[in-house]
PDB file of N, CA and C in Angstrom:
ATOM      1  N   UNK A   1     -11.919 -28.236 -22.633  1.00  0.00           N
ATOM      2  CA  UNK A   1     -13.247 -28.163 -22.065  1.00  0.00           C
ATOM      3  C   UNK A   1     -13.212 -27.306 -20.800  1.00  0.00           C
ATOM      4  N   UNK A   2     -14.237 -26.264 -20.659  1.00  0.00           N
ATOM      5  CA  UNK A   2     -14.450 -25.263 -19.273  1.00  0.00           C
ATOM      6  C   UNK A   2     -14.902 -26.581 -18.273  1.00  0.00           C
ATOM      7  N   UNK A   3     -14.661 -26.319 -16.859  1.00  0.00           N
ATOM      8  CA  UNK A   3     -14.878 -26.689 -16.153  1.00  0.00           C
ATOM      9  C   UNK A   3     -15.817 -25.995 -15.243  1.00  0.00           C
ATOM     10  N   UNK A   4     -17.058 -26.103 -14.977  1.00  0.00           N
ATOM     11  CA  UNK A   4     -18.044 -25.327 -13.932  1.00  0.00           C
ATOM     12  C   UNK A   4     -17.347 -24.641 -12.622  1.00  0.00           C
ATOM     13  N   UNK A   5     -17.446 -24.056 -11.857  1.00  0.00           N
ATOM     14  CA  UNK A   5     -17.670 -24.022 -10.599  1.00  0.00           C
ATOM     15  C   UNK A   5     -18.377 -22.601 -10.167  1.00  0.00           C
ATOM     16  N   UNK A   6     -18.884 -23.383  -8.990  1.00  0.00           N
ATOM     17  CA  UNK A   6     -20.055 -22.425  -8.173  1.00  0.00           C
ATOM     18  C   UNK A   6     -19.216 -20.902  -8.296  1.00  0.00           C
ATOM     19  N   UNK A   7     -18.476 -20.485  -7.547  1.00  0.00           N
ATOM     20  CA  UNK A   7     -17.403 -19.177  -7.500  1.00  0.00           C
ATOM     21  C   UNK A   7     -16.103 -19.390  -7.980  1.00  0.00           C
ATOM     22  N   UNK A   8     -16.008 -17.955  -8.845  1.00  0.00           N
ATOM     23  CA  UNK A   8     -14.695 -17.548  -9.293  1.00  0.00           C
ATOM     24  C   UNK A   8     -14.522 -16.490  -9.098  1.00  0.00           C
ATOM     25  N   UNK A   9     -13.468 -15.913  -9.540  1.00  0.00           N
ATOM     26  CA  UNK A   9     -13.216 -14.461  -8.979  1.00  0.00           C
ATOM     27  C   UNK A   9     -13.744 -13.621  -9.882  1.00  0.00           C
ATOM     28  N   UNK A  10     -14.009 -14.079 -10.992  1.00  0.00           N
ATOM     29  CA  UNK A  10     -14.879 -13.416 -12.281  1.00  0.00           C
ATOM     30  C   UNK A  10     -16.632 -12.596 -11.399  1.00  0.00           C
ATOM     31  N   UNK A  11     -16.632 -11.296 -11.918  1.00  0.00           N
ATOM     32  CA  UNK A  11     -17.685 -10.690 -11.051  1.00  0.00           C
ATOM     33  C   UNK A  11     -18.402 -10.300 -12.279  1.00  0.00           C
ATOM     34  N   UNK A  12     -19.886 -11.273 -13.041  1.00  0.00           N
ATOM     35  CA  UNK A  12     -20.464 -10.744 -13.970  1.00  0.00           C
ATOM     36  C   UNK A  12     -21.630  -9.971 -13.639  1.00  0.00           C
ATOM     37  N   UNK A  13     -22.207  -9.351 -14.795  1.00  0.00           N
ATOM     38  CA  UNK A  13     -22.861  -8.082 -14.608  1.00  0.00           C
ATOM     39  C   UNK A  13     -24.215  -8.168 -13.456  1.00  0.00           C
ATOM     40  N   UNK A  14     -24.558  -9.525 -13.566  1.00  0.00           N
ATOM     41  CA  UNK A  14     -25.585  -9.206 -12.115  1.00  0.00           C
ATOM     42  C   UNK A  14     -24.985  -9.304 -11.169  1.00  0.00           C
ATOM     43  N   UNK A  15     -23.662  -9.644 -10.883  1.00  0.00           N
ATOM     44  CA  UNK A  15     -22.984  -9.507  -9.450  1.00  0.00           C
ATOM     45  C   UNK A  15     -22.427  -7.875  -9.088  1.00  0.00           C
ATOM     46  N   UNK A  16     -22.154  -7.208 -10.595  1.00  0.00           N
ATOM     47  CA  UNK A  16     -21.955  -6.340 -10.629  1.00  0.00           C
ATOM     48  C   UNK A  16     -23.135  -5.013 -10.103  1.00  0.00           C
ATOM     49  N   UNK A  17     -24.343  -5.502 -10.854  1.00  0.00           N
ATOM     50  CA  UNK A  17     -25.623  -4.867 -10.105  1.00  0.00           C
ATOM     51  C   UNK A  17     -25.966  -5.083  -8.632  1.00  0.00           C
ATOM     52  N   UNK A  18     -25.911  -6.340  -8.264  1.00  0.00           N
ATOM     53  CA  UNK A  18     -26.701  -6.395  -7.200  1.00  0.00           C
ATOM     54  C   UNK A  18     -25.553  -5.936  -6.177  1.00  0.00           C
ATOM     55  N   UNK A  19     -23.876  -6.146  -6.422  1.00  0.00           N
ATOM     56  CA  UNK A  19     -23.052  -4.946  -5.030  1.00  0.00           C
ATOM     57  C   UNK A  19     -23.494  -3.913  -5.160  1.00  0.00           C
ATOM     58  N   UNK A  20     -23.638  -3.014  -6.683  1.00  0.00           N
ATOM     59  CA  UNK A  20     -23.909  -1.908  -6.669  1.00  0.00           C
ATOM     60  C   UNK A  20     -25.073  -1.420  -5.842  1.00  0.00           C
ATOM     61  N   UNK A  21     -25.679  -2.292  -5.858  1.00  0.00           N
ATOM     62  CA  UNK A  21     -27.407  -2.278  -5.085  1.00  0.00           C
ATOM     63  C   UNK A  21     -27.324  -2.648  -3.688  1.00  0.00           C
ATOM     64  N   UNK A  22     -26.644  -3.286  -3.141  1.00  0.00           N
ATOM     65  CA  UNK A  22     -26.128  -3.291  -1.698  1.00  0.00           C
ATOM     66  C   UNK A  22     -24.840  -2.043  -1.484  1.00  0.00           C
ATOM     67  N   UNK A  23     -24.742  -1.734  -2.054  1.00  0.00           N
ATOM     68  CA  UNK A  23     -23.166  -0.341  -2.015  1.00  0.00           C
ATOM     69  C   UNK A  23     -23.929   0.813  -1.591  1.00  0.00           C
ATOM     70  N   UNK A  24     -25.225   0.829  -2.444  1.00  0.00           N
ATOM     71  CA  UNK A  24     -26.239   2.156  -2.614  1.00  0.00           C
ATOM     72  C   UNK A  24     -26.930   2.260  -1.266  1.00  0.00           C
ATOM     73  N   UNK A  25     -26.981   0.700  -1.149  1.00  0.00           N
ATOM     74  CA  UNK A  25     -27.564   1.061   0.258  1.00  0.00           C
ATOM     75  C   UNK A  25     -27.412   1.327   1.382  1.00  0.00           C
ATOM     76  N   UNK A  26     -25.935   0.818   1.634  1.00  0.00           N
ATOM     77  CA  UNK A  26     -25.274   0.459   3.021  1.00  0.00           C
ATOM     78  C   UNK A  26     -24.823   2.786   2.666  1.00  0.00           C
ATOM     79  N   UNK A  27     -24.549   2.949   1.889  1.00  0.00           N
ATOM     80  CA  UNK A  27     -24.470   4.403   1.794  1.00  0.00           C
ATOM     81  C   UNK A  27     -25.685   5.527   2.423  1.00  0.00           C
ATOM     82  N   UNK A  28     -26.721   5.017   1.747  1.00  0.00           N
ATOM     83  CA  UNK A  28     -28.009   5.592   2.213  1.00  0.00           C
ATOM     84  C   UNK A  28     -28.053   5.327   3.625  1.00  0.00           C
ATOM     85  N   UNK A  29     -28.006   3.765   3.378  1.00  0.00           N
ATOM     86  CA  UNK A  29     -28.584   4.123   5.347  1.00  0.00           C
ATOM     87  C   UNK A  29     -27.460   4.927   6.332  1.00  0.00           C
ATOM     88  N   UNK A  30     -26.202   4.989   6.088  1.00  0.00           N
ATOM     89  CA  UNK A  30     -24.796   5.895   6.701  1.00  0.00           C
ATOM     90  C   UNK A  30     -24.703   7.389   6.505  1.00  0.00           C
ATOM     91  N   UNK A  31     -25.504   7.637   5.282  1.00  0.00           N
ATOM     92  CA  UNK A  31     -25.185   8.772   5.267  1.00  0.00           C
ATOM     93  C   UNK A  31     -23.904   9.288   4.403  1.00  0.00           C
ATOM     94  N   UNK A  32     -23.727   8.161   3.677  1.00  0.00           N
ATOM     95  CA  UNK A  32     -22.117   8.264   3.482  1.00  0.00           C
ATOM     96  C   UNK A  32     -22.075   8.878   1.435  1.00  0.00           C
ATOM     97  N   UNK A  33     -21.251   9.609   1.084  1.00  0.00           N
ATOM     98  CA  UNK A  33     -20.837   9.690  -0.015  1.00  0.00           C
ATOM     99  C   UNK A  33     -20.038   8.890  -1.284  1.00  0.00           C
ATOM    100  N   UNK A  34     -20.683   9.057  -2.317  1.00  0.00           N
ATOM    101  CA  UNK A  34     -19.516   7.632  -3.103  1.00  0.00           C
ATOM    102  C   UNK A  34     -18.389   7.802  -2.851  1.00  0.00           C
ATOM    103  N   UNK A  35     -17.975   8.887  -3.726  1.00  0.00           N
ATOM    104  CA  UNK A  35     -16.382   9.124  -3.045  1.00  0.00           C
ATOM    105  C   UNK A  35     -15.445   9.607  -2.248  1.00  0.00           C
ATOM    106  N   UNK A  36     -16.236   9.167  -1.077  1.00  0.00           N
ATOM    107  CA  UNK A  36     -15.262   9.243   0.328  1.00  0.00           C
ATOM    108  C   UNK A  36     -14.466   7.880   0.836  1.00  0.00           C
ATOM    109  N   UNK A  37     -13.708   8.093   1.621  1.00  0.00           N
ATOM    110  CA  UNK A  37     -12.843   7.019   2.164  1.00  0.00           C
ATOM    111  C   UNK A  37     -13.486   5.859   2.666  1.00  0.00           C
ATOM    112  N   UNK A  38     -14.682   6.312   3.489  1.00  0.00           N
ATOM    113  CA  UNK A  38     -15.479   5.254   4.050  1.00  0.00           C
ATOM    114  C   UNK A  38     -16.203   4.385   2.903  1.00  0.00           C
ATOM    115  N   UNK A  39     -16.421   5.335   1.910  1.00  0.00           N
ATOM    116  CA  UNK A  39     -17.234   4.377   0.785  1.00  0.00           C
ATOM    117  C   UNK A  39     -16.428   3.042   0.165  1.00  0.00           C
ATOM    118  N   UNK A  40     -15.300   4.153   0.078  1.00  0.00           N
ATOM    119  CA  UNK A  40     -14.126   3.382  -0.377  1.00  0.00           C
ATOM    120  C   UNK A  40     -13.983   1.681   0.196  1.00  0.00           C
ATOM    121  N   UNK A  41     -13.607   1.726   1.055  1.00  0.00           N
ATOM    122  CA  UNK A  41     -13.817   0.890   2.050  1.00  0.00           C
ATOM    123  C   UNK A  41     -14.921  -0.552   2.303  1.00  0.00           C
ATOM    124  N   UNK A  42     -16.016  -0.136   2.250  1.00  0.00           N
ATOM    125  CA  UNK A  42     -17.233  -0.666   2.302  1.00  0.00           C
ATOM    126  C   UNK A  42     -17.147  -1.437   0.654  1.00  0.00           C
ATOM    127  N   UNK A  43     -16.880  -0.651  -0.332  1.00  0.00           N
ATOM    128  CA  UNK A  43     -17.080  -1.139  -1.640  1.00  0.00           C
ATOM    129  C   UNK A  43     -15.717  -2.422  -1.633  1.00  0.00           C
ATOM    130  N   UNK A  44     -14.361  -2.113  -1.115  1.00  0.00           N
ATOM    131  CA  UNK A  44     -13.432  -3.368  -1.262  1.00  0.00           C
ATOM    132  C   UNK A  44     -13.984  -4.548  -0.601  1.00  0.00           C
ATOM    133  N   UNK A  45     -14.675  -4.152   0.548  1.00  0.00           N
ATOM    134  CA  UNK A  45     -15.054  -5.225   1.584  1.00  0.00           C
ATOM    135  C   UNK A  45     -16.486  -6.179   0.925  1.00  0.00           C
ATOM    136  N   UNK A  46     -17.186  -5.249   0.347  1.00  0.00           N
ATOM    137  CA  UNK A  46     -18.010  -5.639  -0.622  1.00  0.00           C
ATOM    138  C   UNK A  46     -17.795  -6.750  -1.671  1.00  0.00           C
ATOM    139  N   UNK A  47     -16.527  -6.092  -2.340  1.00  0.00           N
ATOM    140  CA  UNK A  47     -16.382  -7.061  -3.741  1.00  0.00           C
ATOM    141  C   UNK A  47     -15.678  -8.067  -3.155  1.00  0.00           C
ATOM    142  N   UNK A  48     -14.361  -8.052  -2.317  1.00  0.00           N
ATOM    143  CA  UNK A  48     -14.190  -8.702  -1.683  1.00  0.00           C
ATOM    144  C   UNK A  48     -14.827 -10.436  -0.795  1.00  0.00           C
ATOM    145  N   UNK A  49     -15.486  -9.805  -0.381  1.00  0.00           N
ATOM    146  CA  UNK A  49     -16.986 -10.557   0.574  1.00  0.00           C
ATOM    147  C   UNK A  49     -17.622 -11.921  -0.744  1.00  0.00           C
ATOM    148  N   UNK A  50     -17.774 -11.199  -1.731  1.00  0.00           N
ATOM    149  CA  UNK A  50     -18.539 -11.356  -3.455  1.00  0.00           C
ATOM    150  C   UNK A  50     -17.410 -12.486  -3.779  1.00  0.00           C
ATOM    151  N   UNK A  51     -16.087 -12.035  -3.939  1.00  0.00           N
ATOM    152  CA  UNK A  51     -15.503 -13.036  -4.495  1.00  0.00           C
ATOM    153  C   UNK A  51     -14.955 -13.957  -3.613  1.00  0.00           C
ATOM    154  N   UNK A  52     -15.470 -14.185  -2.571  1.00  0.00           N
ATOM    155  CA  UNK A  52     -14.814 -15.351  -1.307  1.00  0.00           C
ATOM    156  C   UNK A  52     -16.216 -16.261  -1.063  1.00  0.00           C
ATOM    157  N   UNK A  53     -17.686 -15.933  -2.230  1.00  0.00           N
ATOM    158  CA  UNK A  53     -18.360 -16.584  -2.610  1.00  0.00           C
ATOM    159  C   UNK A  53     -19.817 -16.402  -1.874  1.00  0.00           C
ATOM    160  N   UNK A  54     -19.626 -15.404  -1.137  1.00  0.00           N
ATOM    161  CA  UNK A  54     -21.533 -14.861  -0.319  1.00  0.00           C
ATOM    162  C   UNK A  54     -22.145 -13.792  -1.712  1.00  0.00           C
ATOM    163  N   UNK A  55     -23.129 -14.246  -1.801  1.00  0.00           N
ATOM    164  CA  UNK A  55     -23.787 -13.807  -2.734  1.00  0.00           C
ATOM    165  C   UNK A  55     -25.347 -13.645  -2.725  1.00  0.00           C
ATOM    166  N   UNK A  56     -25.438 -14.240  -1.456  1.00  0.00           N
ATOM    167  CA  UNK A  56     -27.236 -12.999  -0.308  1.00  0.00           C
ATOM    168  C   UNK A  56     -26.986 -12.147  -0.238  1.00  0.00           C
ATOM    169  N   UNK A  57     -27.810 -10.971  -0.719  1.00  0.00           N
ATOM    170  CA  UNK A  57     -27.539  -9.482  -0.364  1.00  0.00           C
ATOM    171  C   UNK A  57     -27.669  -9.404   0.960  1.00  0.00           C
ATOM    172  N   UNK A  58     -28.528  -9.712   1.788  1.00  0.00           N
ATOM    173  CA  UNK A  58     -28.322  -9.501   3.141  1.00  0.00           C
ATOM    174  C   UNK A  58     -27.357  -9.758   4.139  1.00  0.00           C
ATOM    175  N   UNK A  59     -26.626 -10.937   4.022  1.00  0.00           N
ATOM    176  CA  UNK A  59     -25.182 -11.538   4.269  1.00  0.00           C
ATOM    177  C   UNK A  59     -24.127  -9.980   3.779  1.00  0.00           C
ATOM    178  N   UNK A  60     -24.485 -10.239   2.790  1.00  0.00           N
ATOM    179  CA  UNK A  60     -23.105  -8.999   1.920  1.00  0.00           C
ATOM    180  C   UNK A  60     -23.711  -7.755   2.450  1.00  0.00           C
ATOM    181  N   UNK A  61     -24.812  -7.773   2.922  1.00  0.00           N
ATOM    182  CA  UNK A  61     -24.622  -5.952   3.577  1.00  0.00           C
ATOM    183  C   UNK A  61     -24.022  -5.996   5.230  1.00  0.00           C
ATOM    184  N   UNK A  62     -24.671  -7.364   5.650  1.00  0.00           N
ATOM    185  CA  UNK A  62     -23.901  -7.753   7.255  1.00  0.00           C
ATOM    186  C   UNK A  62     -22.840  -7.595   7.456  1.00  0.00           C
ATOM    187  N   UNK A  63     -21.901  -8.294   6.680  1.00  0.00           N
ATOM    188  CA  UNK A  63     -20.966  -8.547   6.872  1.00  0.00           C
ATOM    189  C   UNK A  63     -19.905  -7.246   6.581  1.00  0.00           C
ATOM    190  N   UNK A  64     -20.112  -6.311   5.668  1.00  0.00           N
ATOM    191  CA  UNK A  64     -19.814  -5.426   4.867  1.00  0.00           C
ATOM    192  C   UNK A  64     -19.195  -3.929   5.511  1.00  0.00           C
ATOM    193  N   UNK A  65     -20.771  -4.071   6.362  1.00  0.00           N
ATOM    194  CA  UNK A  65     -20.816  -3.198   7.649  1.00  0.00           C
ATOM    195  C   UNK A  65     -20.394  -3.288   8.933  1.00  0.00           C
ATOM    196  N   UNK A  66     -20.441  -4.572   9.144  1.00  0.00           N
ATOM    197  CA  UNK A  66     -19.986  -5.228  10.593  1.00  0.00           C
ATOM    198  C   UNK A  66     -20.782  -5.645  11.598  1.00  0.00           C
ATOM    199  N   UNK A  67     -22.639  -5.557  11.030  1.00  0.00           N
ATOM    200  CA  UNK A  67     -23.218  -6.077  11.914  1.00  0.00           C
ATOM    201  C   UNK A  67     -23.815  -7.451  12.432  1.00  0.00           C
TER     202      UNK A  67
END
């Protein structure tokens, strides 16, 4: 028998959309390119952030960025 829980490290496709949708943004507002170093960066801290169980986009862009 599966056992529930709130977070796993499993990232399904709306978790997958909605970083992508905080990724897009924290880019836009920086100025920044997908594949540059800084993006780079922002996106580990991102999924990261996701699988240690924050899952408000607004939290996950705070935190993401550093503000």
């Amino acid at each position: 028998m599966l056992t529930s829980h709130d977070y796993t490290d499993a990232v399904l496709p709306t978790g997958i959309d909605m970083l992508d949708d905080v990724f897009t943004e924290i880019l836009a507002e920086k100025g920044l390119c997908r594949d540059g170093e800084a993006a780079e960066l922002i996106a580990r801290r991102l999924f990261s952030l996701y699988q240690s169980g924050h899952r408000e986009t607004k939290m996950l862009r705070d935190l993401a960025v550093g503000d």
